[in-house]
C-alpha atoms as a PDB file:
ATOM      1  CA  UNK A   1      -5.711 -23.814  -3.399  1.00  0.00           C
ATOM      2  CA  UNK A   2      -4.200 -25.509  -0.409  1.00  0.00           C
ATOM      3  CA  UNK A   3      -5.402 -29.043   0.277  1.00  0.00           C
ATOM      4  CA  UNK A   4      -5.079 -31.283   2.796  1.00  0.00           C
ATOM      5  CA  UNK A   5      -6.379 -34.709   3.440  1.00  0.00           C
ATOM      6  CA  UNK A   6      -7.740 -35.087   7.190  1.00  0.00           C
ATOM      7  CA  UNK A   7      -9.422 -38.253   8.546  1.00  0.00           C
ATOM      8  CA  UNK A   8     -10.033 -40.164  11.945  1.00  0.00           C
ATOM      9  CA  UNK A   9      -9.754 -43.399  10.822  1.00  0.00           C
ATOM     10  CA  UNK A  10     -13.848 -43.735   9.622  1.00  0.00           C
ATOM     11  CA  UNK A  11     -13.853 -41.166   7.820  1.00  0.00           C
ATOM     12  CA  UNK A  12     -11.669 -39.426   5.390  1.00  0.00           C
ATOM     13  CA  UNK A  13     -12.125 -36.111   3.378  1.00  0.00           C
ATOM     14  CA  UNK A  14     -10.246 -33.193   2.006  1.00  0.00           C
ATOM     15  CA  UNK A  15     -10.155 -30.083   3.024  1.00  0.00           C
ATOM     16  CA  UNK A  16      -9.894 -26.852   0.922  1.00  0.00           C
ATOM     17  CA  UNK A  17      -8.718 -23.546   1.259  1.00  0.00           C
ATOM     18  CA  UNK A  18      -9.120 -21.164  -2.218  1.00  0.00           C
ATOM     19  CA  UNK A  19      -6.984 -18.166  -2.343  1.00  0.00           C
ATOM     20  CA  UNK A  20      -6.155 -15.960  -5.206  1.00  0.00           C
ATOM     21  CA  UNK A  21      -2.681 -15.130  -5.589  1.00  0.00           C
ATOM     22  CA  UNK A  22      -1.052 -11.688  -7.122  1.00  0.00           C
ATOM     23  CA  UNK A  23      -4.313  -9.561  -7.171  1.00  0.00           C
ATOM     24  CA  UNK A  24      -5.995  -7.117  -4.557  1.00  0.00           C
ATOM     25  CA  UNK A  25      -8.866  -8.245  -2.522  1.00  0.00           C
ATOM     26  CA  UNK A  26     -10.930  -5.970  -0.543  1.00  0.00           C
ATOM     27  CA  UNK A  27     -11.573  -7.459   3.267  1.00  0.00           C
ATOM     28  CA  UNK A  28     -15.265  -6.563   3.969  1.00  0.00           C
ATOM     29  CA  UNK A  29     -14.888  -3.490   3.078  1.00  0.00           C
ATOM     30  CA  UNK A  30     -12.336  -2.516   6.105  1.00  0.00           C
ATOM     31  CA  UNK A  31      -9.191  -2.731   3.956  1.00  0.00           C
ATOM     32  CA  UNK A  32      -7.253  -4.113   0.835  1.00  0.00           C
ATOM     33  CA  UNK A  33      -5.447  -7.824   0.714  1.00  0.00           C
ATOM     34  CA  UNK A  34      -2.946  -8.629  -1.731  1.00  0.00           C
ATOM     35  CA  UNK A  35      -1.456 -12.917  -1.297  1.00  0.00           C
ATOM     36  CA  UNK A  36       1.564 -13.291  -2.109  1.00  0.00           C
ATOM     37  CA  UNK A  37       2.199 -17.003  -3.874  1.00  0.00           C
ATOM     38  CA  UNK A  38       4.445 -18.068  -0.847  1.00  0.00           C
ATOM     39  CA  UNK A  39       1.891 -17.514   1.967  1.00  0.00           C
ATOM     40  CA  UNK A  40       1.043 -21.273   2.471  1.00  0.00           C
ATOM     41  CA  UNK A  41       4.552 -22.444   2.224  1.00  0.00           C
ATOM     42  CA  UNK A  42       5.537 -24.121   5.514  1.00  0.00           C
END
């Protein structure tokens, strides 16, 4: 999961994107996914 905390100065909150590393995914039907554990690094 990649997390990041965002705010404006009121309000403050983190944000969440879930991704499953190392195993095939199918894309709405269209095609196959596979994440590799290093796609989020900067």
């Amino acid at each position: 999961m990649d997390l990041r905390a965002v705010g404006d100065g009121n309000e403050n909150f983190i944000e969440a994107y879930p991704a499953v590393y190392d195993q095939m995914t199918n894309i709405g039907g269209c095609f196959n996914e596979i994440m590799e554990r290093e796609a989020f690094d900067g």
